[in-house]
PDB file of N, CA and C in Angstrom:
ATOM      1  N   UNK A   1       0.823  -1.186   0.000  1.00  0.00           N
ATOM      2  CA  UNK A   1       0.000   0.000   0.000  1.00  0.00           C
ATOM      3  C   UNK A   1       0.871   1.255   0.000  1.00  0.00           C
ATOM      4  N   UNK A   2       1.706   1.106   0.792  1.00  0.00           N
ATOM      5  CA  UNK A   2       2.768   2.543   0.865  1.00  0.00           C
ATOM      6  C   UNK A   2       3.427   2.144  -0.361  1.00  0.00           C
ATOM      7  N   UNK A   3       3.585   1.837  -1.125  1.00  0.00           N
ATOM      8  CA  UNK A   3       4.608   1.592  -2.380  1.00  0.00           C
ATOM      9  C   UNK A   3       3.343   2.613  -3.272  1.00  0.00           C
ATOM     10  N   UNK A   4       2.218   1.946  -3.387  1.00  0.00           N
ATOM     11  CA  UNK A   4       1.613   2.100  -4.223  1.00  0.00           C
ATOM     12  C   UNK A   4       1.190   4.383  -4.462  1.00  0.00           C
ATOM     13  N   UNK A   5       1.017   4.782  -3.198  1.00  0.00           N
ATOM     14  CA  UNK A   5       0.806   5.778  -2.779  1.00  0.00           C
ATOM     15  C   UNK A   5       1.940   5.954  -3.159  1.00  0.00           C
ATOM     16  N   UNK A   6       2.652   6.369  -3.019  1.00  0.00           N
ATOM     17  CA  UNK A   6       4.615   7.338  -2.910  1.00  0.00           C
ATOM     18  C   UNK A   6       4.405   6.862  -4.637  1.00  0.00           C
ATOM     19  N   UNK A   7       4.523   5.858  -5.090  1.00  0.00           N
ATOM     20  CA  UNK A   7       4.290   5.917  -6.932  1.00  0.00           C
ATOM     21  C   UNK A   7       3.317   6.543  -7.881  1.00  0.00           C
ATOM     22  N   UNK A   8       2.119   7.362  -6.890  1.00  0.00           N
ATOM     23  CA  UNK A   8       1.087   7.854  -7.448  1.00  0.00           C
ATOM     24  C   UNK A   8       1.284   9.401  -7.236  1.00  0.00           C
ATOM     25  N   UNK A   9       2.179   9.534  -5.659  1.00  0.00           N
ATOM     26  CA  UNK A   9       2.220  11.221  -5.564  1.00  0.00           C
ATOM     27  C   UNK A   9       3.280  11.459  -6.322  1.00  0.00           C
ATOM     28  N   UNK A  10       4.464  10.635  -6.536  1.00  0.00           N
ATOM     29  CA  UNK A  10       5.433  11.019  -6.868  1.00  0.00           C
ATOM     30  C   UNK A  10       5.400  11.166  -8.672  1.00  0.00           C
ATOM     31  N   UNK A  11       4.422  10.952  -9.231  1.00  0.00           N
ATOM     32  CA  UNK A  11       4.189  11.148 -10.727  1.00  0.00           C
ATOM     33  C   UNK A  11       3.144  12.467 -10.476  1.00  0.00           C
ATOM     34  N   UNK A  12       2.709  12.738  -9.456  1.00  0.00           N
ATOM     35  CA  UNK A  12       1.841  14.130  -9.612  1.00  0.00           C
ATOM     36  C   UNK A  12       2.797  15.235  -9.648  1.00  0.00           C
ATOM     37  N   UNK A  13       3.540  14.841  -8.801  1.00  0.00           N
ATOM     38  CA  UNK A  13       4.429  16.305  -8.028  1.00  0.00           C
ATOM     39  C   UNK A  13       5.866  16.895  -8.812  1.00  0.00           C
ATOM     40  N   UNK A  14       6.273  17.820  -8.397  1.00  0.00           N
ATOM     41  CA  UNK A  14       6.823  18.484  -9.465  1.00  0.00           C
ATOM     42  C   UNK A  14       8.127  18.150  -8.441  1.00  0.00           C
ATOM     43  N   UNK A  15       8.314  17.881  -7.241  1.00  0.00           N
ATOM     44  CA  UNK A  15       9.582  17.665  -6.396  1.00  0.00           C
ATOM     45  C   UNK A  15       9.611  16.136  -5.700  1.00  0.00           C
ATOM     46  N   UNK A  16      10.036  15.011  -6.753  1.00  0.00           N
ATOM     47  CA  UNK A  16       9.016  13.508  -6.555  1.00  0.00           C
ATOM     48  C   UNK A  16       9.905  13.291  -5.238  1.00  0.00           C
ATOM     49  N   UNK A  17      11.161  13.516  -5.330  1.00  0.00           N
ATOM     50  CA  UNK A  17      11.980  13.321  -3.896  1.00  0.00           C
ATOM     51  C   UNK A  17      11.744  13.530  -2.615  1.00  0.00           C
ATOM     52  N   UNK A  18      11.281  14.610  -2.745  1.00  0.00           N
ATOM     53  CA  UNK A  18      10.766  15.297  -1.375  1.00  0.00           C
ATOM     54  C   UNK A  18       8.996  14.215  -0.656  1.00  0.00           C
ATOM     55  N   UNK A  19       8.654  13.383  -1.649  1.00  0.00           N
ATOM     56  CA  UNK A  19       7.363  12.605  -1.675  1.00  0.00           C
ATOM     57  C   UNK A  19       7.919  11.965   0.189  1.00  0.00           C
ATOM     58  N   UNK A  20       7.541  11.833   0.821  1.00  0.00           N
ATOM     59  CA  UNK A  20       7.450  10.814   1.572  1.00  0.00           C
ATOM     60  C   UNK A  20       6.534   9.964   2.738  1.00  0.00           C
ATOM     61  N   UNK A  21       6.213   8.341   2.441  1.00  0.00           N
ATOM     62  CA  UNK A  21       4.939   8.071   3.355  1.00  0.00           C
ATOM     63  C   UNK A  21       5.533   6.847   4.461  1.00  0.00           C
ATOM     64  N   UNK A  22       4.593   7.508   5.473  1.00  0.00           N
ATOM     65  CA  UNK A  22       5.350   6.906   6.476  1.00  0.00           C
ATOM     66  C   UNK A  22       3.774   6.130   7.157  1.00  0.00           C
ATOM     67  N   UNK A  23       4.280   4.807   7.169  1.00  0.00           N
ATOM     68  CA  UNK A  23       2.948   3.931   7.668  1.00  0.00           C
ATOM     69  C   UNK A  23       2.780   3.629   9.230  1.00  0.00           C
ATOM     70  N   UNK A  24       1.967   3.774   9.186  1.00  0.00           N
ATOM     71  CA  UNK A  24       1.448   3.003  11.080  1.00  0.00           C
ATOM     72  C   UNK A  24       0.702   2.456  11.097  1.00  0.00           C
ATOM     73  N   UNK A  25       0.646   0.909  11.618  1.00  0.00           N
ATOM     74  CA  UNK A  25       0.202   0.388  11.903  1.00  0.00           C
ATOM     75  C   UNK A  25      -0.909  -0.567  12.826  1.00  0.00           C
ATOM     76  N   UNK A  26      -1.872  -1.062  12.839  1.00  0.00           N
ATOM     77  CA  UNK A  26      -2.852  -1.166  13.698  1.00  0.00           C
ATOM     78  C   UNK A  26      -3.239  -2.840  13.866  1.00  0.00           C
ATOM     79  N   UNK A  27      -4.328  -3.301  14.725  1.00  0.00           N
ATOM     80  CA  UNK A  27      -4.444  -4.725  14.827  1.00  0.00           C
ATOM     81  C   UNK A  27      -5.371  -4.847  12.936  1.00  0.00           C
ATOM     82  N   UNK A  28      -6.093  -3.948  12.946  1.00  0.00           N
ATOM     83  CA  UNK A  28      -6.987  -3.976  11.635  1.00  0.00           C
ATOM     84  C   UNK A  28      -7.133  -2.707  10.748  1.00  0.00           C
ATOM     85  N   UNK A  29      -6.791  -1.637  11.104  1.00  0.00           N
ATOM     86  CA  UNK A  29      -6.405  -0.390  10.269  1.00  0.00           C
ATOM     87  C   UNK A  29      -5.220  -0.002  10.373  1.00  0.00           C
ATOM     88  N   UNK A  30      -4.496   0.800   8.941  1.00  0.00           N
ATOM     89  CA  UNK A  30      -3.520   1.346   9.018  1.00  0.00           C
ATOM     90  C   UNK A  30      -3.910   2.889   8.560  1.00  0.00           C
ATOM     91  N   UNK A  31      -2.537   3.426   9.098  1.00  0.00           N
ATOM     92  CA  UNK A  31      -3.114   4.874   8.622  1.00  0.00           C
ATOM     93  C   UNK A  31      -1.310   5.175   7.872  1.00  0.00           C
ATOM     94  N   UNK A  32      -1.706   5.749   6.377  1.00  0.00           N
ATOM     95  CA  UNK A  32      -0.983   6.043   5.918  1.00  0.00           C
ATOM     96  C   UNK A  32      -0.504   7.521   5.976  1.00  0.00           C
ATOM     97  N   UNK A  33       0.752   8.115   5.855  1.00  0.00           N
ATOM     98  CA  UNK A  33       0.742   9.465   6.023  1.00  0.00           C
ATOM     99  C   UNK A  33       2.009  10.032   4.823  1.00  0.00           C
ATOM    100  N   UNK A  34       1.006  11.032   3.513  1.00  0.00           N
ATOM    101  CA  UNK A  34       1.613  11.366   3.137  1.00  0.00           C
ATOM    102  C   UNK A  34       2.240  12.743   3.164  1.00  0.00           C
ATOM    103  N   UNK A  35       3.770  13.147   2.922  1.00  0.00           N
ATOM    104  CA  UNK A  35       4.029  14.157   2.897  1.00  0.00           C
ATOM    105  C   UNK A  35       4.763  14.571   1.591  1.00  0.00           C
ATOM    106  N   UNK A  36       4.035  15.595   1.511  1.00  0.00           N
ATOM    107  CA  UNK A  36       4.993  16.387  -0.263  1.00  0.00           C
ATOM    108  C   UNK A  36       5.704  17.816  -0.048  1.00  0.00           C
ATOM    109  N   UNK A  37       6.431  18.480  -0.371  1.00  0.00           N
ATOM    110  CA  UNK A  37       6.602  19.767  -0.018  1.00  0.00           C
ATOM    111  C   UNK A  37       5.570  20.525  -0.272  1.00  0.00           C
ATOM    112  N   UNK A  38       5.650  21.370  -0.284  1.00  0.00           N
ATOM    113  CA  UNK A  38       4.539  22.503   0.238  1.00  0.00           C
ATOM    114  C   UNK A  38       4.219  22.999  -1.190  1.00  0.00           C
ATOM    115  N   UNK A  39       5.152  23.301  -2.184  1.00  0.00           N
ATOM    116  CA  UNK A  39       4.146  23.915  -3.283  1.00  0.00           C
ATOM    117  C   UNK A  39       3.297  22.837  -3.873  1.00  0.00           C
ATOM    118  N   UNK A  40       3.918  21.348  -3.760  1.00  0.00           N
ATOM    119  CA  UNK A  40       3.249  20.542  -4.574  1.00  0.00           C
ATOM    120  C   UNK A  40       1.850  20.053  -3.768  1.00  0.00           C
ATOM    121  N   UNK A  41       1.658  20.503  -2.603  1.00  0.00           N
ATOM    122  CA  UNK A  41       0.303  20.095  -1.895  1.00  0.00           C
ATOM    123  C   UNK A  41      -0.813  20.389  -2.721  1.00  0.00           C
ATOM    124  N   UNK A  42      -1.068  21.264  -3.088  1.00  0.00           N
ATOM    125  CA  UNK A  42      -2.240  21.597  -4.015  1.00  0.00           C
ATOM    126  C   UNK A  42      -2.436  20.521  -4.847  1.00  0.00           C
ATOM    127  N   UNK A  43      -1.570  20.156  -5.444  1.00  0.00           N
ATOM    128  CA  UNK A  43      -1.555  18.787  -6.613  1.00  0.00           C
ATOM    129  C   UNK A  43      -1.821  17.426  -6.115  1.00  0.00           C
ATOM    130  N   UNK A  44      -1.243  17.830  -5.086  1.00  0.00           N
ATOM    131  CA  UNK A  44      -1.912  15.830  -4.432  1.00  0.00           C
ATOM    132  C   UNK A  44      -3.148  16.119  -3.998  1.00  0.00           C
ATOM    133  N   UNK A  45      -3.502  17.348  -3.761  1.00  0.00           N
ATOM    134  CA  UNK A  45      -5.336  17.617  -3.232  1.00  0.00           C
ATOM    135  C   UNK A  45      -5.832  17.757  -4.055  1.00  0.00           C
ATOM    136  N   UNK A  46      -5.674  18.453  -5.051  1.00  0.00           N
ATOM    137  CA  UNK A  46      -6.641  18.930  -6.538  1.00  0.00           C
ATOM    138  C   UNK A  46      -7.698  19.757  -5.893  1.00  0.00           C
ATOM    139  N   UNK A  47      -8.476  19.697  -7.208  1.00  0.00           N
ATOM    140  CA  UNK A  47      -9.154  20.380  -7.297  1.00  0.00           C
ATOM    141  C   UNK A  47     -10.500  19.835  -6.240  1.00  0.00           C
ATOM    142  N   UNK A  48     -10.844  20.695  -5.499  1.00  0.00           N
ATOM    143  CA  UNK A  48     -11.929  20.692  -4.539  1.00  0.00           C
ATOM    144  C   UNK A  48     -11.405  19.019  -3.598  1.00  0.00           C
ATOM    145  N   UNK A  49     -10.482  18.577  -4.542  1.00  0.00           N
ATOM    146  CA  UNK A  49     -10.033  17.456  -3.260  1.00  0.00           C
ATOM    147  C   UNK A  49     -10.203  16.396  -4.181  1.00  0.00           C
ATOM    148  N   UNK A  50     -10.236  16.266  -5.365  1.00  0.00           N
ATOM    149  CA  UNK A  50     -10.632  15.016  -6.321  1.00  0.00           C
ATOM    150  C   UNK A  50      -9.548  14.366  -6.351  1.00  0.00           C
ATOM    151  N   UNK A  51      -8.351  14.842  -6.470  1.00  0.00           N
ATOM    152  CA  UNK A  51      -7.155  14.072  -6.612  1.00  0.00           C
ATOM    153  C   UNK A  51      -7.018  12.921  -5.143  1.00  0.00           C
ATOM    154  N   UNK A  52      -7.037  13.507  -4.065  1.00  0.00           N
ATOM    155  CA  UNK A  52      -6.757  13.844  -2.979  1.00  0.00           C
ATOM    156  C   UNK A  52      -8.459  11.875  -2.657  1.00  0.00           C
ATOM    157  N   UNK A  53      -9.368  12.179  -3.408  1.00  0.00           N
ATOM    158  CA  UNK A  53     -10.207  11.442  -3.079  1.00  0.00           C
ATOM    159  C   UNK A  53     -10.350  10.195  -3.993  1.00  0.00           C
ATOM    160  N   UNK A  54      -9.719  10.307  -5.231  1.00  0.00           N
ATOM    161  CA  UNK A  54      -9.291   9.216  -6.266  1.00  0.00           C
ATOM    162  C   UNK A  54      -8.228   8.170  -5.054  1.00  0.00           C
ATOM    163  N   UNK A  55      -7.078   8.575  -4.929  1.00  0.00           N
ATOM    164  CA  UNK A  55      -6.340   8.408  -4.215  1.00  0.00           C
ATOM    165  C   UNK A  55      -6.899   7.379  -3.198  1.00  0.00           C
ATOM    166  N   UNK A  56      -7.563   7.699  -2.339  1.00  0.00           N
ATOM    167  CA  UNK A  56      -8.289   6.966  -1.176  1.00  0.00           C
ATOM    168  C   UNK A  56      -8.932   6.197  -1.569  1.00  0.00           C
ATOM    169  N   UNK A  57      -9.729   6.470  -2.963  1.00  0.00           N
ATOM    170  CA  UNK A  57     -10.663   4.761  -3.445  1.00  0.00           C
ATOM    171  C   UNK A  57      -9.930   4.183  -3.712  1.00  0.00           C
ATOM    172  N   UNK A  58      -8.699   4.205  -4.414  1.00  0.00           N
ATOM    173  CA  UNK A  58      -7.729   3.598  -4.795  1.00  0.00           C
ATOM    174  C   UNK A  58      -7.177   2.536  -3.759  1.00  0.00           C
ATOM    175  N   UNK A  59      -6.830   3.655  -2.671  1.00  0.00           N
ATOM    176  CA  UNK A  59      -6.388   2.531  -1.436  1.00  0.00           C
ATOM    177  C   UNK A  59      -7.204   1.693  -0.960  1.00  0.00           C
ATOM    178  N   UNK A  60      -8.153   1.906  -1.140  1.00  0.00           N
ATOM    179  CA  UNK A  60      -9.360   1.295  -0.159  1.00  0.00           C
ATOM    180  C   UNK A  60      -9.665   0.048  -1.114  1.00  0.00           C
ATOM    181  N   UNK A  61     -10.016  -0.037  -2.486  1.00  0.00           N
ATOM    182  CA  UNK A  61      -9.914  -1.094  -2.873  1.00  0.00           C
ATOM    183  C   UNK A  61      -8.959  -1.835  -2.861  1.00  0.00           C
ATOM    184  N   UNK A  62      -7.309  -1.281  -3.087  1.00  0.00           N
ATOM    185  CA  UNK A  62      -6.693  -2.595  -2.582  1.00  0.00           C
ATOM    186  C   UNK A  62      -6.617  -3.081  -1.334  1.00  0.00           C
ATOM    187  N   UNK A  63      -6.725  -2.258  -0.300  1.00  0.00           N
ATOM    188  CA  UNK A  63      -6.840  -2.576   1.081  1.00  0.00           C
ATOM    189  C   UNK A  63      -7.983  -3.690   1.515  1.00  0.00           C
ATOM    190  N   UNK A  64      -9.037  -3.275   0.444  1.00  0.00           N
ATOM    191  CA  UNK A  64     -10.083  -4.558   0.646  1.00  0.00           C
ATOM    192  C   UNK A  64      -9.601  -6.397  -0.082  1.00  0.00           C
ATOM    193  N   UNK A  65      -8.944  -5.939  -1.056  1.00  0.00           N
ATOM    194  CA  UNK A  65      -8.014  -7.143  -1.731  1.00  0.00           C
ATOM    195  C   UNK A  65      -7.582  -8.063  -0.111  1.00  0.00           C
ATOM    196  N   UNK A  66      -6.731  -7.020   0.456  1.00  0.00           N
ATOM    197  CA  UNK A  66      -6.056  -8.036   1.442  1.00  0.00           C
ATOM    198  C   UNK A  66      -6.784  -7.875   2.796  1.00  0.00           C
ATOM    199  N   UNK A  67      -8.091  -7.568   2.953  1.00  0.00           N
ATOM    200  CA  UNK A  67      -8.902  -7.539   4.020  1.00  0.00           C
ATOM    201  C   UNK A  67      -7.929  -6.898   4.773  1.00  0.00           C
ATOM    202  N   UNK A  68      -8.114  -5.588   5.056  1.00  0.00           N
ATOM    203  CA  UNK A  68      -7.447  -4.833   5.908  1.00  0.00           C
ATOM    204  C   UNK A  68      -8.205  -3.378   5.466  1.00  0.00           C
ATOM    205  N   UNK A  69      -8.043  -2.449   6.684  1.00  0.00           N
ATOM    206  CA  UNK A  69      -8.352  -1.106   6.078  1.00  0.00           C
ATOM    207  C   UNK A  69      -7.477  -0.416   5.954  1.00  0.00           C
ATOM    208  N   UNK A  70      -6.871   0.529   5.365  1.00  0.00           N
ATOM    209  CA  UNK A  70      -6.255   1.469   5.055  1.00  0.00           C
ATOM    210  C   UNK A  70      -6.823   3.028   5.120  1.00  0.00           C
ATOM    211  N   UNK A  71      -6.182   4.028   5.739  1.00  0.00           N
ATOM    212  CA  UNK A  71      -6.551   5.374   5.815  1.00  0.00           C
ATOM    213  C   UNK A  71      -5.392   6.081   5.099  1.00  0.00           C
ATOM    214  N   UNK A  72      -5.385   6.975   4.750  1.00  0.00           N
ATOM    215  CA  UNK A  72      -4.647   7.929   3.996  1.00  0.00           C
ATOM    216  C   UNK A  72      -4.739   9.330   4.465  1.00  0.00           C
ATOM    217  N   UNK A  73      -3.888   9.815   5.402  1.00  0.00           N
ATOM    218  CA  UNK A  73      -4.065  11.414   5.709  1.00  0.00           C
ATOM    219  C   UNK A  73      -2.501  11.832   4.831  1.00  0.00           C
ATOM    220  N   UNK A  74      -2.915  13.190   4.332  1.00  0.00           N
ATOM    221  CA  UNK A  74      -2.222  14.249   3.595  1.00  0.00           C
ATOM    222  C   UNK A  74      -1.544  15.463   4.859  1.00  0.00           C
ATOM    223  N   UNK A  75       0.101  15.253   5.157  1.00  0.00           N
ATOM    224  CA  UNK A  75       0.084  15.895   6.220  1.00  0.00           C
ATOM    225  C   UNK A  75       1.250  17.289   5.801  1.00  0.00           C
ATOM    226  N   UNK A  76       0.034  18.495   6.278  1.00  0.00           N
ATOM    227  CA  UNK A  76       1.144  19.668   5.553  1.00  0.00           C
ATOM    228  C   UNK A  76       2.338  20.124   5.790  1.00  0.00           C
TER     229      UNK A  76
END
């Protein structure tokens, strides 16, 4: 799941290096946490948040693949 995220911001963003997600873990949820530099935040949120909400179905269906949940916070 963290592979998959850091390969999706890091083709949005204009500084792919600076991409980084750091996972935590739970007995049945994880919460993912991405960070981008600061000009490229807008771009991993989009517009009204579409990017930002593609993203999360994304996880969530594979997260359902391996019966687990997955969360995704965007941290500024």
């Amino acid at each position: 799941m963290k592979d998959l995220i850091k390969s999706i911001a890091q083709a949005l963003v204009d500084h792919p290096e600076q991409v980084e997600v750091t996972e935590i873990e739970g007995n049945q949820t994880s919460v993912l946490e991405l960070k981008v530099a600061k000009d490229d935040l807008g771009k991993v949120i989009g517009k009204q948040g579409r990017t930002a909400r593609a993203m999360r179905t994304l996880l969530s269906a594979a997260s359902a693949k391996i019966r687990k949940r997955t969360v995704l916070e965007i941290i500024e």
